[in-house]
PDB file of N, CA and C in Angstrom:
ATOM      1  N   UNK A   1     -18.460  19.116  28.087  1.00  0.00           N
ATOM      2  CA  UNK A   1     -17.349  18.208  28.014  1.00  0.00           C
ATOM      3  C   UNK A   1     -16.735  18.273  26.621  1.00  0.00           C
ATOM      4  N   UNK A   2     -15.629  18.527  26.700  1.00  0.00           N
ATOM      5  CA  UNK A   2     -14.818  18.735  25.476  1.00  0.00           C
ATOM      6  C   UNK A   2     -14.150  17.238  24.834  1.00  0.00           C
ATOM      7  N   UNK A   3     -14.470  16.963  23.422  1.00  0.00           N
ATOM      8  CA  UNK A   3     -14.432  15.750  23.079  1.00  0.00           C
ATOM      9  C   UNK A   3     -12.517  15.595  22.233  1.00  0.00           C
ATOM     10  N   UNK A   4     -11.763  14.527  22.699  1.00  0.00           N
ATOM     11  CA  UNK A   4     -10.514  14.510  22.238  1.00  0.00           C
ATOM     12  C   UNK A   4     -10.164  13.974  20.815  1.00  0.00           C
ATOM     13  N   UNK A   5     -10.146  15.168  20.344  1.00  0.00           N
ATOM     14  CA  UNK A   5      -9.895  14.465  18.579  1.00  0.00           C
ATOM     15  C   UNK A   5      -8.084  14.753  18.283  1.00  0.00           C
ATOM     16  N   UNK A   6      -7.242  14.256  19.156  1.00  0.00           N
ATOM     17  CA  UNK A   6      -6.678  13.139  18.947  1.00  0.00           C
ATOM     18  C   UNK A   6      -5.830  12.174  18.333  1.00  0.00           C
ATOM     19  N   UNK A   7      -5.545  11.827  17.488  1.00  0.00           N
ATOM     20  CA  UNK A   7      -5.923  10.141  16.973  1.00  0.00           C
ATOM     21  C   UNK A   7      -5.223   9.410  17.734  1.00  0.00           C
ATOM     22  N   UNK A   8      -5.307   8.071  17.974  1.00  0.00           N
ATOM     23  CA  UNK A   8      -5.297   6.923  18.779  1.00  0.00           C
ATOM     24  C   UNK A   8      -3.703   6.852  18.352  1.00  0.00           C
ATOM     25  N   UNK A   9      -2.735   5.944  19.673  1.00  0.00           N
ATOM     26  CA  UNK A   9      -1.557   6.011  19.057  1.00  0.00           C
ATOM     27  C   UNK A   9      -1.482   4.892  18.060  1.00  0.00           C
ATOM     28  N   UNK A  10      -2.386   4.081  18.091  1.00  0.00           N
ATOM     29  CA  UNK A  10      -1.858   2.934  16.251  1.00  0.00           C
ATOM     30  C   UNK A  10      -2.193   3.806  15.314  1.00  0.00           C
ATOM     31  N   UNK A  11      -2.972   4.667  15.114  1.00  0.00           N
ATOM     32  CA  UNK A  11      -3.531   5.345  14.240  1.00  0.00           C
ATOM     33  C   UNK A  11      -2.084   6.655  13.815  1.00  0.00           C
ATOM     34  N   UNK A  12      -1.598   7.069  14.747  1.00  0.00           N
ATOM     35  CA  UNK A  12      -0.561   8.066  14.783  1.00  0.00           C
ATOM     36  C   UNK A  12       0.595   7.310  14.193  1.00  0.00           C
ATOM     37  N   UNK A  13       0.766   6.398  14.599  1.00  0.00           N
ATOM     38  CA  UNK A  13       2.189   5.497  14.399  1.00  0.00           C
ATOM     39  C   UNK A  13       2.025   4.713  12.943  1.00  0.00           C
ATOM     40  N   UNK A  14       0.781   4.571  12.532  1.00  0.00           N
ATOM     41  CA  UNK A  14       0.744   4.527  10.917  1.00  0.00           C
ATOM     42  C   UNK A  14       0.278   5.052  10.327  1.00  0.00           C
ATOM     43  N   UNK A  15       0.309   6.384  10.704  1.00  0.00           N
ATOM     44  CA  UNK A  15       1.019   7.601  10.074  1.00  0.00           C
ATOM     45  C   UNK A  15       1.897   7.813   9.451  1.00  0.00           C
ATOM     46  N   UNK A  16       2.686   7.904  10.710  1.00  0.00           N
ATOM     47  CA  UNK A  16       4.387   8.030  11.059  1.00  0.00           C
ATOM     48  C   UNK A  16       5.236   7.379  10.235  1.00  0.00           C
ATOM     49  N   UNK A  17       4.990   5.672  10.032  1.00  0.00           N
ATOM     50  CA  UNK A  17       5.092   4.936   9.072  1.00  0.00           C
ATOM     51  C   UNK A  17       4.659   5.185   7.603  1.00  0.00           C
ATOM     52  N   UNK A  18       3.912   5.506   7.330  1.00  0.00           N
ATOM     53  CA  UNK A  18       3.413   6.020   5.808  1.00  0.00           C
ATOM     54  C   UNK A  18       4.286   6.925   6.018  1.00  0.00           C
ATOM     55  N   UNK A  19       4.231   8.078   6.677  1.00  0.00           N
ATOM     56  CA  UNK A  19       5.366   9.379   6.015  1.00  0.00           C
ATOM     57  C   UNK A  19       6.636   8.961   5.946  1.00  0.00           C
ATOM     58  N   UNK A  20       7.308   7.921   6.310  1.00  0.00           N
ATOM     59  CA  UNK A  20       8.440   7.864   6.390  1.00  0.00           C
ATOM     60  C   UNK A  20       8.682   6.943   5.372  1.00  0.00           C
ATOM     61  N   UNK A  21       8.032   6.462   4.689  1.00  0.00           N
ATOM     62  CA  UNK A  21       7.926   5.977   3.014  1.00  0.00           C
ATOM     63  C   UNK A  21       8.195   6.634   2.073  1.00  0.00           C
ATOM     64  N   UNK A  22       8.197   7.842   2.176  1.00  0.00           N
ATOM     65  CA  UNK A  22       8.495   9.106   1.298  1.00  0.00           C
ATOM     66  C   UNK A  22      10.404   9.300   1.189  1.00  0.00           C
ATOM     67  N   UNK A  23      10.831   8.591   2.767  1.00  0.00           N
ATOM     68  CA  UNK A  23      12.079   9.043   2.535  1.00  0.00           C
ATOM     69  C   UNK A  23      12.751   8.229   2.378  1.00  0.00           C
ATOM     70  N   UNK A  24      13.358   8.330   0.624  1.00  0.00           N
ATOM     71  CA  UNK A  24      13.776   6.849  -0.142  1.00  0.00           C
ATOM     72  C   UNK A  24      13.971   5.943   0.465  1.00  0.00           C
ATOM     73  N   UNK A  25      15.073   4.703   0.814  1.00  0.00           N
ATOM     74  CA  UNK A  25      15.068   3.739   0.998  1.00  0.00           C
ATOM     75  C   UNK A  25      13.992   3.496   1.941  1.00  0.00           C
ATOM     76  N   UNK A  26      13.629   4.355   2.905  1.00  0.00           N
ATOM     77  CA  UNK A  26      12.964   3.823   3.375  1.00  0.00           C
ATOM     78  C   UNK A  26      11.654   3.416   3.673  1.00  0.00           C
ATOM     79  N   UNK A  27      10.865   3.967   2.454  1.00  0.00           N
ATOM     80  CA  UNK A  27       9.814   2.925   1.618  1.00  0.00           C
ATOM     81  C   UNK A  27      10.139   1.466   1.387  1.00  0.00           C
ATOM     82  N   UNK A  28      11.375   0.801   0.838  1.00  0.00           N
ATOM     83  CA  UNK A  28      11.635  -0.613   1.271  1.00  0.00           C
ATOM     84  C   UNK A  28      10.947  -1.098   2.286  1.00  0.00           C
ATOM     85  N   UNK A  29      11.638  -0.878   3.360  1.00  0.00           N
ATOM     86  CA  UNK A  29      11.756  -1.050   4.563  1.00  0.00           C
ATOM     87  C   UNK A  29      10.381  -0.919   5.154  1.00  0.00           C
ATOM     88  N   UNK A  30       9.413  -0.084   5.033  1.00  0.00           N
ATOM     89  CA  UNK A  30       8.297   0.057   5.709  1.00  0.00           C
ATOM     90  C   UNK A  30       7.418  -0.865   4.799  1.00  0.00           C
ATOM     91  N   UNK A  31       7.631  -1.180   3.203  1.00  0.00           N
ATOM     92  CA  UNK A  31       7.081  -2.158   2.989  1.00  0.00           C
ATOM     93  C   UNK A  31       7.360  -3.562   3.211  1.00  0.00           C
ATOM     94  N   UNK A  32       8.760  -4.082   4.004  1.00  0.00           N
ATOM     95  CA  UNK A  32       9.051  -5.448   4.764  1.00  0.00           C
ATOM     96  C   UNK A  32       8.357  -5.055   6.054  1.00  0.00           C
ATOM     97  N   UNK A  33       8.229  -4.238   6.547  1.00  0.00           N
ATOM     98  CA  UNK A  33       8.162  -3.974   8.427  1.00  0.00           C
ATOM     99  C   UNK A  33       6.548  -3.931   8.394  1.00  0.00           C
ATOM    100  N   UNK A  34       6.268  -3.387   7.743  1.00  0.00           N
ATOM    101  CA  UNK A  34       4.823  -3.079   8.135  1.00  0.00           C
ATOM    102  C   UNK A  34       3.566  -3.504   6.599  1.00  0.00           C
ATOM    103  N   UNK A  35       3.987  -4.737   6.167  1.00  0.00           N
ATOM    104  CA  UNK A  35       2.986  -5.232   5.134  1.00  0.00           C
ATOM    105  C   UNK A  35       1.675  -5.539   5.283  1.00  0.00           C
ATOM    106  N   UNK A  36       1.736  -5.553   6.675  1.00  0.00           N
ATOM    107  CA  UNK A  36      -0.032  -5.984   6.837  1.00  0.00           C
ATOM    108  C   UNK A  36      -1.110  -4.914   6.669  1.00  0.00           C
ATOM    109  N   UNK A  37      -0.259  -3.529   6.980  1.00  0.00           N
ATOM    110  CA  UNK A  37      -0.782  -2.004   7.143  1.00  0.00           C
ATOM    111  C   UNK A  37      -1.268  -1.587   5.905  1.00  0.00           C
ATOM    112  N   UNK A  38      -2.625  -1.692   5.192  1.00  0.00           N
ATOM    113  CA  UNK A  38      -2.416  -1.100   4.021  1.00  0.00           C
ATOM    114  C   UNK A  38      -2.232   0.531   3.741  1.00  0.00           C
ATOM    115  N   UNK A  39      -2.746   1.285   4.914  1.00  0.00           N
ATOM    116  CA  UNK A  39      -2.537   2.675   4.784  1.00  0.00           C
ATOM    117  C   UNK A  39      -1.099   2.429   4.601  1.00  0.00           C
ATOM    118  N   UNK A  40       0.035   1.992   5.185  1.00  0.00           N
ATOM    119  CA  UNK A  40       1.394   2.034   5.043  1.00  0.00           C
ATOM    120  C   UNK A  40       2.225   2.020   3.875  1.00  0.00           C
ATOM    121  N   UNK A  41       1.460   0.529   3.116  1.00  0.00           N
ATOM    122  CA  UNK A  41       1.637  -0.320   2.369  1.00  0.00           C
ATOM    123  C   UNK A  41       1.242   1.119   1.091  1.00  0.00           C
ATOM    124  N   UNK A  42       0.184   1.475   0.602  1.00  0.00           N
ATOM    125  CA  UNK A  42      -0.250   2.348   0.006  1.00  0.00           C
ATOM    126  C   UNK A  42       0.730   3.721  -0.539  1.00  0.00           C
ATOM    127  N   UNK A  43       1.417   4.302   0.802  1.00  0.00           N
ATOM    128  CA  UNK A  43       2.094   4.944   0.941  1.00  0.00           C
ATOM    129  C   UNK A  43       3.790   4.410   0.492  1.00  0.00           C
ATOM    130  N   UNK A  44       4.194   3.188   0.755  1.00  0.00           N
ATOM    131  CA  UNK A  44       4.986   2.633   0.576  1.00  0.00           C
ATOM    132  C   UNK A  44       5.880   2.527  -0.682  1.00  0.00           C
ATOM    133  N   UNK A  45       4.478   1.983  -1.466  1.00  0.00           N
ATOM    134  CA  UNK A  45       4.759   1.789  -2.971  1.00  0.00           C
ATOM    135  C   UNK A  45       5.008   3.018  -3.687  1.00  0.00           C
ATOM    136  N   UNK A  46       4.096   4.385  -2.920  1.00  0.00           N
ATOM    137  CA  UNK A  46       4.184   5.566  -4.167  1.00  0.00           C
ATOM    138  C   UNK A  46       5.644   5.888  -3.657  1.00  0.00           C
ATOM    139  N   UNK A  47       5.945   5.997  -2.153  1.00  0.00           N
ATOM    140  CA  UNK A  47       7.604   6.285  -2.101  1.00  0.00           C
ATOM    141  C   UNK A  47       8.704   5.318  -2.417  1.00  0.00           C
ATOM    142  N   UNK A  48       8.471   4.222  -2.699  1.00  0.00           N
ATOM    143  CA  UNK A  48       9.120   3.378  -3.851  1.00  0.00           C
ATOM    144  C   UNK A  48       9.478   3.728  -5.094  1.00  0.00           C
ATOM    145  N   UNK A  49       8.051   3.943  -5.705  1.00  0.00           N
ATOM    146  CA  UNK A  49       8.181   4.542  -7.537  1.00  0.00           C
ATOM    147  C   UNK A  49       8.965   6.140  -7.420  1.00  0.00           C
ATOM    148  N   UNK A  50       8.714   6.864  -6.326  1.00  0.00           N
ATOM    149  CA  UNK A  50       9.646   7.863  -5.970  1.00  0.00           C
ATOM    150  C   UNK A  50      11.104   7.686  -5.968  1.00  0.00           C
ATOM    151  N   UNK A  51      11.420   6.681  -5.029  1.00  0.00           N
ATOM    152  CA  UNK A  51      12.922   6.421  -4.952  1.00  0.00           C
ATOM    153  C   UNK A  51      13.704   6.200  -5.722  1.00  0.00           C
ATOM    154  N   UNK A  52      12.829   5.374  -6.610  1.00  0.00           N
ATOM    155  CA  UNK A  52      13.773   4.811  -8.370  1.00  0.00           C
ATOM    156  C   UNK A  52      13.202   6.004  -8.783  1.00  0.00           C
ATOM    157  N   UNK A  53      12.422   6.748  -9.155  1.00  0.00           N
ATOM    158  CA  UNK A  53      12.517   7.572 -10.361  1.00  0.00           C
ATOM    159  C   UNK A  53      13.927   8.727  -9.665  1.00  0.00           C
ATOM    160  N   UNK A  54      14.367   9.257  -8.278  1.00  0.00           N
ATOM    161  CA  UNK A  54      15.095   9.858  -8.061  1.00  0.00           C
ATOM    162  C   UNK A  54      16.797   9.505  -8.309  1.00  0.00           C
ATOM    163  N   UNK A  55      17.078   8.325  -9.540  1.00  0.00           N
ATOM    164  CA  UNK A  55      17.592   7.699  -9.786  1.00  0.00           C
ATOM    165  C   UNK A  55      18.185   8.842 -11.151  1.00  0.00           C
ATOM    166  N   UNK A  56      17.486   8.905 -11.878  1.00  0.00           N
ATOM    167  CA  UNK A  56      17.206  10.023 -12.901  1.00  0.00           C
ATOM    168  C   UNK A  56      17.664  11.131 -12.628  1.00  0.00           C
ATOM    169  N   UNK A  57      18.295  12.051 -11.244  1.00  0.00           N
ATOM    170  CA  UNK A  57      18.803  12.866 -11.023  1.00  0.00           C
ATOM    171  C   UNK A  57      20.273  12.896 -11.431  1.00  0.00           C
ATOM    172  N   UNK A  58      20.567  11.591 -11.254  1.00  0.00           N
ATOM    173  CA  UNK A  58      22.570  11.942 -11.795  1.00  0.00           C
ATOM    174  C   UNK A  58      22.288  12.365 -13.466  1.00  0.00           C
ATOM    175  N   UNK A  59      21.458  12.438 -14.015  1.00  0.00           N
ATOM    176  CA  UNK A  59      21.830  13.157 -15.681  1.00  0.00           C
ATOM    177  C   UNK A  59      21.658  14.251 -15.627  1.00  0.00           C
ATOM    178  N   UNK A  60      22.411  15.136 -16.085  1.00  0.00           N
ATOM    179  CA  UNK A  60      22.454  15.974 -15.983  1.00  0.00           C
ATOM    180  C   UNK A  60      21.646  17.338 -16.827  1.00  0.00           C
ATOM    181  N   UNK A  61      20.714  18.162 -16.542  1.00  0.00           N
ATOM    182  CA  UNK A  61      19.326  18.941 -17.061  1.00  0.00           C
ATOM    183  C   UNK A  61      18.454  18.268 -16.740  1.00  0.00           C
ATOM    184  N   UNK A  62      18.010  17.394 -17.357  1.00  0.00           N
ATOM    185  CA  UNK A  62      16.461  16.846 -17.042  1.00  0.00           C
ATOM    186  C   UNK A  62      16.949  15.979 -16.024  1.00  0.00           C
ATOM    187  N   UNK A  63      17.379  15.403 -15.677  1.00  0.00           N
ATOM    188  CA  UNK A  63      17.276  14.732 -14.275  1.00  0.00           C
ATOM    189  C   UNK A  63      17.419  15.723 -13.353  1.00  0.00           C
ATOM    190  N   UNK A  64      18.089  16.501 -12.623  1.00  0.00           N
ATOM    191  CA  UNK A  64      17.790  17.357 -11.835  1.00  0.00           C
ATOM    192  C   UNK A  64      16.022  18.087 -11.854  1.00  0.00           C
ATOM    193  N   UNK A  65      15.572  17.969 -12.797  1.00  0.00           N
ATOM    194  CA  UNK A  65      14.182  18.326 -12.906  1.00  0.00           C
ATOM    195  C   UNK A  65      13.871  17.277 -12.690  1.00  0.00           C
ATOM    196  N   UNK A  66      13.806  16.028 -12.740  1.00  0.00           N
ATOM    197  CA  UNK A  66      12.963  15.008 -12.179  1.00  0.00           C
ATOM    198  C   UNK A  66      13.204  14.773 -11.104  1.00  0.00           C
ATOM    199  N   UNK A  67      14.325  15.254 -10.378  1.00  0.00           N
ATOM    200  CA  UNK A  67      15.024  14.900  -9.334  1.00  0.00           C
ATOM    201  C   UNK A  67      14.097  16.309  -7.935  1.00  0.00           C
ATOM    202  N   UNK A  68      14.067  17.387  -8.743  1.00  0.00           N
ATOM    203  CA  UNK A  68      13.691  18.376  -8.188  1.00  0.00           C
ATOM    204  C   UNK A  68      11.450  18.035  -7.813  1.00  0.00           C
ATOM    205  N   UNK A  69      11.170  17.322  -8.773  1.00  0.00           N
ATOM    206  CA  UNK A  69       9.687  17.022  -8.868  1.00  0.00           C
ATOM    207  C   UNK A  69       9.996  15.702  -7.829  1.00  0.00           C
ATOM    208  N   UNK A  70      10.732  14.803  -7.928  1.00  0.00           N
ATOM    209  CA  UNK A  70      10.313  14.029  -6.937  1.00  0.00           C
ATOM    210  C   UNK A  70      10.501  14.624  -5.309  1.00  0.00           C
ATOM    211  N   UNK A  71      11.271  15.335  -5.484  1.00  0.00           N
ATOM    212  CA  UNK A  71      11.141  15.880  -3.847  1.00  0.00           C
ATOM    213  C   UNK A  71      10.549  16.860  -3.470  1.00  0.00           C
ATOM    214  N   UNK A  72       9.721  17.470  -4.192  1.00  0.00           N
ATOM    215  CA  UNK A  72       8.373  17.800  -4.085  1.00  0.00           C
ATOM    216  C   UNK A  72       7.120  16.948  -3.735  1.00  0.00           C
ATOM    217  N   UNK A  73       7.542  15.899  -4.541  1.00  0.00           N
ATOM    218  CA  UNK A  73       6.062  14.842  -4.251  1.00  0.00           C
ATOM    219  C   UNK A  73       6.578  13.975  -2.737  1.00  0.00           C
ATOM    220  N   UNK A  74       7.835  14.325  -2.585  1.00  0.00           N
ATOM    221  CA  UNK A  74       7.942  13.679  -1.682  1.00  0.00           C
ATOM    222  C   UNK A  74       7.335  14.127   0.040  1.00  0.00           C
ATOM    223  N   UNK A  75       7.546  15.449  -0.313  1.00  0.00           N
ATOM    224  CA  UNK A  75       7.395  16.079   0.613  1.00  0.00           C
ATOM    225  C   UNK A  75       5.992  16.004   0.755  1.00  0.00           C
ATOM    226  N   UNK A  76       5.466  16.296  -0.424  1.00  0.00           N
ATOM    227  CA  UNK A  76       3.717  16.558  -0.040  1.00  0.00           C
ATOM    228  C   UNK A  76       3.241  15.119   0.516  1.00  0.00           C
ATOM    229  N   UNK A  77       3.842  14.219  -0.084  1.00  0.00           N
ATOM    230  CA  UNK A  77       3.352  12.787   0.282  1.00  0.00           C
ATOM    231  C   UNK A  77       3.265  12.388   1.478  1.00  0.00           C
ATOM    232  N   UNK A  78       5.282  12.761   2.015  1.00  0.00           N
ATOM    233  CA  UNK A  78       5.108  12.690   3.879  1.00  0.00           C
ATOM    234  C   UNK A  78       3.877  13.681   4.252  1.00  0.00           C
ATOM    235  N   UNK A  79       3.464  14.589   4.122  1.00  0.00           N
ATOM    236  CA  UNK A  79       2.781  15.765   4.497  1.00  0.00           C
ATOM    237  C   UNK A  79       1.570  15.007   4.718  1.00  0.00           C
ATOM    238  N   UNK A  80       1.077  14.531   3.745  1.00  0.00           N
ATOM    239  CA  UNK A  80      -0.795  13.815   3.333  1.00  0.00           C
ATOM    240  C   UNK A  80      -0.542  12.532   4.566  1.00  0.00           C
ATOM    241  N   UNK A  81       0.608  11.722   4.284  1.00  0.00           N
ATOM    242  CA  UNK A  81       0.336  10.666   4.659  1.00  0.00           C
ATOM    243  C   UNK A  81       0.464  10.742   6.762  1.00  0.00           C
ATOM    244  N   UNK A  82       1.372  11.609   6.819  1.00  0.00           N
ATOM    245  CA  UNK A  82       1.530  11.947   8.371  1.00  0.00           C
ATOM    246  C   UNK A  82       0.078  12.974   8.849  1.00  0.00           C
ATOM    247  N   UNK A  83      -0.715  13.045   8.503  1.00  0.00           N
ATOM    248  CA  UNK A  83      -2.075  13.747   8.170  1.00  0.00           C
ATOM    249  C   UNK A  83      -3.201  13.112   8.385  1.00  0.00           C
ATOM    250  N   UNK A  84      -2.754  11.313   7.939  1.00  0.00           N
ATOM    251  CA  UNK A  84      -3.424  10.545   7.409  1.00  0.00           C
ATOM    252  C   UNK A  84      -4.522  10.596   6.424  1.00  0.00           C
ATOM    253  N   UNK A  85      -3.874  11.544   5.707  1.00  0.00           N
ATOM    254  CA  UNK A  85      -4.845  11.129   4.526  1.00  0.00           C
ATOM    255  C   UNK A  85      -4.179  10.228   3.081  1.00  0.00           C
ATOM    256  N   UNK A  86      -5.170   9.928   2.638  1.00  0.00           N
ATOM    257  CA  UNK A  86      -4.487   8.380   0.952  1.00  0.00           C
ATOM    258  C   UNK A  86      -4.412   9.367   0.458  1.00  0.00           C
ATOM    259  N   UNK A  87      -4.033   9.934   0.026  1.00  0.00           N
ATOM    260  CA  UNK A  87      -3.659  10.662  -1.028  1.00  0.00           C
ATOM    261  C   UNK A  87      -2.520  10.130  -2.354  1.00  0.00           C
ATOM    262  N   UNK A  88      -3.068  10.209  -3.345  1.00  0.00           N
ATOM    263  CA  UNK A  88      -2.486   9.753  -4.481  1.00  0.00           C
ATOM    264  C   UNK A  88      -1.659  10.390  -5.219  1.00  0.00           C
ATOM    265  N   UNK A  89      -0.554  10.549  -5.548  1.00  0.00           N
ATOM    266  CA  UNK A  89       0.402  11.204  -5.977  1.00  0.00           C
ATOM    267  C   UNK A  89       0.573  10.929  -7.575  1.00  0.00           C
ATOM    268  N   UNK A  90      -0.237  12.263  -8.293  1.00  0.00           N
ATOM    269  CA  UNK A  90       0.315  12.588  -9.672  1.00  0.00           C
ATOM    270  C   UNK A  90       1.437  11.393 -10.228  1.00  0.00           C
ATOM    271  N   UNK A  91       0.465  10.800 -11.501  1.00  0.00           N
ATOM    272  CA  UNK A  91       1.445   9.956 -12.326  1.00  0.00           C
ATOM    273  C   UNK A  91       2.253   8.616 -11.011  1.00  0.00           C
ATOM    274  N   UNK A  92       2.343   8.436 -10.419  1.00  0.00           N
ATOM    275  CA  UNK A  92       2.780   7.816  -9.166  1.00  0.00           C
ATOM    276  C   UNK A  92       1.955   7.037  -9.069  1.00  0.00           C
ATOM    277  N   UNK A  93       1.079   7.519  -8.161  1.00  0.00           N
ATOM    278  CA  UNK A  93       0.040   6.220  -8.137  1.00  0.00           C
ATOM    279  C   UNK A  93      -0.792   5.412  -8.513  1.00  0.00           C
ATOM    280  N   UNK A  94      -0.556   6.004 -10.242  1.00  0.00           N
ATOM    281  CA  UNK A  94      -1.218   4.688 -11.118  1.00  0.00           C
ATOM    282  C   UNK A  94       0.096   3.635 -11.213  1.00  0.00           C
ATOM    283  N   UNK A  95       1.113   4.070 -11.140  1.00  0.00           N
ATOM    284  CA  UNK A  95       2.207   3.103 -11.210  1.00  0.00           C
ATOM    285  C   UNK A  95       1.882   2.511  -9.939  1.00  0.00           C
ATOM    286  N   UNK A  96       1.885   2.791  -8.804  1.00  0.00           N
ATOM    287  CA  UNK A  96       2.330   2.392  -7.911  1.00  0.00           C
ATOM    288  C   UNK A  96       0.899   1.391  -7.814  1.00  0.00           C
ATOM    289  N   UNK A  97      -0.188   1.740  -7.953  1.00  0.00           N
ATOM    290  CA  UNK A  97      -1.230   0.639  -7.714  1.00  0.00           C
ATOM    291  C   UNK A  97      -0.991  -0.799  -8.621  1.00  0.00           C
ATOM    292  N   UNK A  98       0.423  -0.607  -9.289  1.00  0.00           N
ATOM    293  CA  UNK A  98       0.609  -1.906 -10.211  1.00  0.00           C
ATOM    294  C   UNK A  98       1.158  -3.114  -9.449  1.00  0.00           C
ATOM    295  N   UNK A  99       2.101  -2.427  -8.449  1.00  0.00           N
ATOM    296  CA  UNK A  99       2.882  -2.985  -7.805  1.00  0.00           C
ATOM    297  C   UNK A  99       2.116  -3.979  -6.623  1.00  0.00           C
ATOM    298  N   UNK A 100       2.219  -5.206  -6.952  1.00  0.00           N
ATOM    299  CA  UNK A 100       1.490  -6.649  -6.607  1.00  0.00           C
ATOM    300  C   UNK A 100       2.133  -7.060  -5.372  1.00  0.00           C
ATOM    301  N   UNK A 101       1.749  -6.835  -4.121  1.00  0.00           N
ATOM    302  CA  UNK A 101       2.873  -7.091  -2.750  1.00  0.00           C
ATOM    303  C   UNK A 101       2.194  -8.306  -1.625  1.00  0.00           C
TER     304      UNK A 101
END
C-alpha cells in the first residue's frame, strides 16, 4: 500500500498564503487575512520588510541593486514558503522578527 504524502489542503493553502506574501502589497493583506496563521504571519512580515525596502528602487544605481536583490529574495521566499518550509531570509528576518503583530 502506497502511503499519500500529499499535504492536507489547510496545510497547502497556508502555503499558498505565505508565498503570496512575497508579492508586495500583498504581504499587508495576508497579514490582516490570515493573523492567526503563524507560518503565514512569519512569511508575511519578511515580505513586508521586502516591500518597503523595494521602495529604494526609484534611485537611481544603487536602488536598482536593491531593487534587483529584493526580487530575488522574493522569489526564493515564495519558493521556501509554497514548499512549506520557514525559511529565513538574509538580513530580513532579523528585521522582520522585530515586527510586534
Amino acid at each position: 500500500m502506497e502511503e499519500n504524502k500529499q499535504p492536507t489542503p489547510a496545510k497547502s493553502d497556508s502555503n499558498l498564503m505565505a508565498a503570496l506574501s512575497y508579492v508586495w502589497v500583498l504581504s499587508v493583506v495576508m497579514l490582516i487575512v490570515r493573523k492567526d496563521d503563524e507560518f503565514v504571519k512569519f512569511h508575511a512580515k519578511q515580505g513586508l520588510i521586502l516591500f518597503i525596502a523595494s521602495f529604494i528602487g526609484v534611485i537611481p544605481v544603487i536602488g536598482w541593486v536593491v531593487w534587483l536583490v529584493v526580487v530575488v529574495f522574493d522569489i526564493i521566499g515564495f519558493i521556501k514558503a509554497l514548499s512549506g518550509e520557514r525559511y529565513k531570509v538574509p538580513l530580513v528576518g532579523d528585521l522582520a522578527e522585530k515586527i510586534k503583530l
